[in-house]
C-alpha atoms as a PDB file:
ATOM      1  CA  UNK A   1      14.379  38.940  13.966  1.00  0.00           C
ATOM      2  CA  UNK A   2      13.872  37.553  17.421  1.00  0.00           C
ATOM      3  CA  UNK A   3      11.432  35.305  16.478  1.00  0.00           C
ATOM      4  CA  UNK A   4      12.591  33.895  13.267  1.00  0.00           C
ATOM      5  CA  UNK A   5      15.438  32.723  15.608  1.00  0.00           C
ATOM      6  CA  UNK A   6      13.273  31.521  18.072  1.00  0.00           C
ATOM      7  CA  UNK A   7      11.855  29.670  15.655  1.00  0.00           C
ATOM      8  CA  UNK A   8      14.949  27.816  14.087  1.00  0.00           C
ATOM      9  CA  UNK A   9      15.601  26.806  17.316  1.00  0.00           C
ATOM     10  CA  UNK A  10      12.588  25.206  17.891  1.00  0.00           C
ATOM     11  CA  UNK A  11      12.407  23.544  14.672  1.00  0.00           C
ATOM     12  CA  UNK A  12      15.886  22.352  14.605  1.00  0.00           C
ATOM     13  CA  UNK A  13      15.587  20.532  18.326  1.00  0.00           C
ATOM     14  CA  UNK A  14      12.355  18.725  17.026  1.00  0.00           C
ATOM     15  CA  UNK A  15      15.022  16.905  14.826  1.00  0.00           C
ATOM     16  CA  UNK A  16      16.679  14.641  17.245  1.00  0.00           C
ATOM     17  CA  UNK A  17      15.385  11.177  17.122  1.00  0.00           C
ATOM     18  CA  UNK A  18      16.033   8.724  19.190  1.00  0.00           C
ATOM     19  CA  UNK A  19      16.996   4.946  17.916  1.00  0.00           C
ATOM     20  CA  UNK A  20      13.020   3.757  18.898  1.00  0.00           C
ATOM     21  CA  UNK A  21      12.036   6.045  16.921  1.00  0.00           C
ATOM     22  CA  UNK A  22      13.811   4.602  14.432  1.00  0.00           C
ATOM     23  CA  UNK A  23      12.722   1.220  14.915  1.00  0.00           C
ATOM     24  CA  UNK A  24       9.068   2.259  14.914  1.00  0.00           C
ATOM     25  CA  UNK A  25       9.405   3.737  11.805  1.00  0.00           C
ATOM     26  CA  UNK A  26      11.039   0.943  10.047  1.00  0.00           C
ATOM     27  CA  UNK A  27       8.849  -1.574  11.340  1.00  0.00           C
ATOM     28  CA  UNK A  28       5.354   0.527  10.983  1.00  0.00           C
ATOM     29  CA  UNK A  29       7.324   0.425   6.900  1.00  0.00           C
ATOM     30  CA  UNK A  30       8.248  -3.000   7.003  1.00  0.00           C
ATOM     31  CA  UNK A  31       4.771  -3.407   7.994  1.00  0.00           C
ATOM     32  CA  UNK A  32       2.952  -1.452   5.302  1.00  0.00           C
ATOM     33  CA  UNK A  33       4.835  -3.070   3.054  1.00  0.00           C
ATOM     34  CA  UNK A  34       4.146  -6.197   3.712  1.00  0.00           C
ATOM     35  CA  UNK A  35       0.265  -6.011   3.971  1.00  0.00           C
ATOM     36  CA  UNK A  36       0.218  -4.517   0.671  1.00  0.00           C
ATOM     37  CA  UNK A  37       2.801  -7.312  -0.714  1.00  0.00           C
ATOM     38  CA  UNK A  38       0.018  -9.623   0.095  1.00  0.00           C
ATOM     39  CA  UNK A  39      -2.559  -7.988  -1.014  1.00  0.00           C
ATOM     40  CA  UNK A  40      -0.883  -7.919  -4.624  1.00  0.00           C
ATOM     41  CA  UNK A  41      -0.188 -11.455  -4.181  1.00  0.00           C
ATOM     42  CA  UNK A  42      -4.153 -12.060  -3.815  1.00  0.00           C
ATOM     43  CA  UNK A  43      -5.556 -10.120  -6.705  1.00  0.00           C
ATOM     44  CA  UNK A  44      -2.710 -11.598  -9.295  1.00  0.00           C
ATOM     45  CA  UNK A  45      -3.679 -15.210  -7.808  1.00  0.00           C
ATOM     46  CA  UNK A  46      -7.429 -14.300  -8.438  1.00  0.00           C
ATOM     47  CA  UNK A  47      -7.042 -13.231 -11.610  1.00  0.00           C
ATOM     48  CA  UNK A  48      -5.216 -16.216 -12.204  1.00  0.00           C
ATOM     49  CA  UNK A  49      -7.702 -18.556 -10.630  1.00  0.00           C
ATOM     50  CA  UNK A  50     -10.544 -16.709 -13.037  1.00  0.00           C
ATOM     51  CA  UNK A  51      -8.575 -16.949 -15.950  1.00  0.00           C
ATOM     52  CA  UNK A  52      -8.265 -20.878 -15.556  1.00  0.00           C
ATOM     53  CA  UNK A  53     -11.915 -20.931 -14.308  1.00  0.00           C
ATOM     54  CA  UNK A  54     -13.552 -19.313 -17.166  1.00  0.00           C
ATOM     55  CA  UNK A  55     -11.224 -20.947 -19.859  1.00  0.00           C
ATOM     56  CA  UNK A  56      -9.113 -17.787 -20.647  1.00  0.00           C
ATOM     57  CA  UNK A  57      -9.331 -13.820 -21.333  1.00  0.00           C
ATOM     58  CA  UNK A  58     -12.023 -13.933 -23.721  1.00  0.00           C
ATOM     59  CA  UNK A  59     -14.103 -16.158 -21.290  1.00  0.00           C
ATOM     60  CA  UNK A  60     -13.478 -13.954 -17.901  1.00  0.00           C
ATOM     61  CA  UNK A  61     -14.261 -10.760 -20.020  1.00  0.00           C
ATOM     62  CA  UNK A  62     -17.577 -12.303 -21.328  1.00  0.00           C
ATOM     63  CA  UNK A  63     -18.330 -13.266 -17.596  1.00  0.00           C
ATOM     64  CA  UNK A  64     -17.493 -10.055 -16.307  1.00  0.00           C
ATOM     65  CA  UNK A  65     -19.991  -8.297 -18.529  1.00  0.00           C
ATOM     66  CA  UNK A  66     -22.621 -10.879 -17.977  1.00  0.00           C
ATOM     67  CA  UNK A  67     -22.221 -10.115 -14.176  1.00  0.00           C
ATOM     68  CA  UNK A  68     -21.992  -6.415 -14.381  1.00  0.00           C
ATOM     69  CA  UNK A  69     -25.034  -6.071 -17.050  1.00  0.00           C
ATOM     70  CA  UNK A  70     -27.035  -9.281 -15.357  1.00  0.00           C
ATOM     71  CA  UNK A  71     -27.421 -10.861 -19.118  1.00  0.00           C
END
């Protein structure tokens, strides 16, 4: 029984954080989120950029399996 207590106790002083703590977290979320923000941003602009490039759906899928096959 000792221990279990011991171990509450432990467990429940590792809870405290401190506002930087905080702050770190936020911004290492703010952060993540943001990188993978842009990184949606890019593929839904290349797609776009394809699509106009290859004169539609039909044309970037027929490219697509021209590059992946090498026909």
């Amino acid at each position: 029984m000792k221990t279990r207590t011991a171990i509450s106790r432990s467990a429940a002083a590792r809870k405290t954080e401190s506002p930087a703590d905080v702050l770190v977290y936020r911004a290492g979320l703010v952060g993540v989120g943001s990188v993978a923000c842009a990184i949606g941003l890019w593929a839904v602009a290349s797609l776009v950029g394809g699509l106009a490039a290859s004169g539609g759906p039909l044309g970037l899928a027929g490219a697509w399996v021209n590059a992946v096959f090498g026909i």
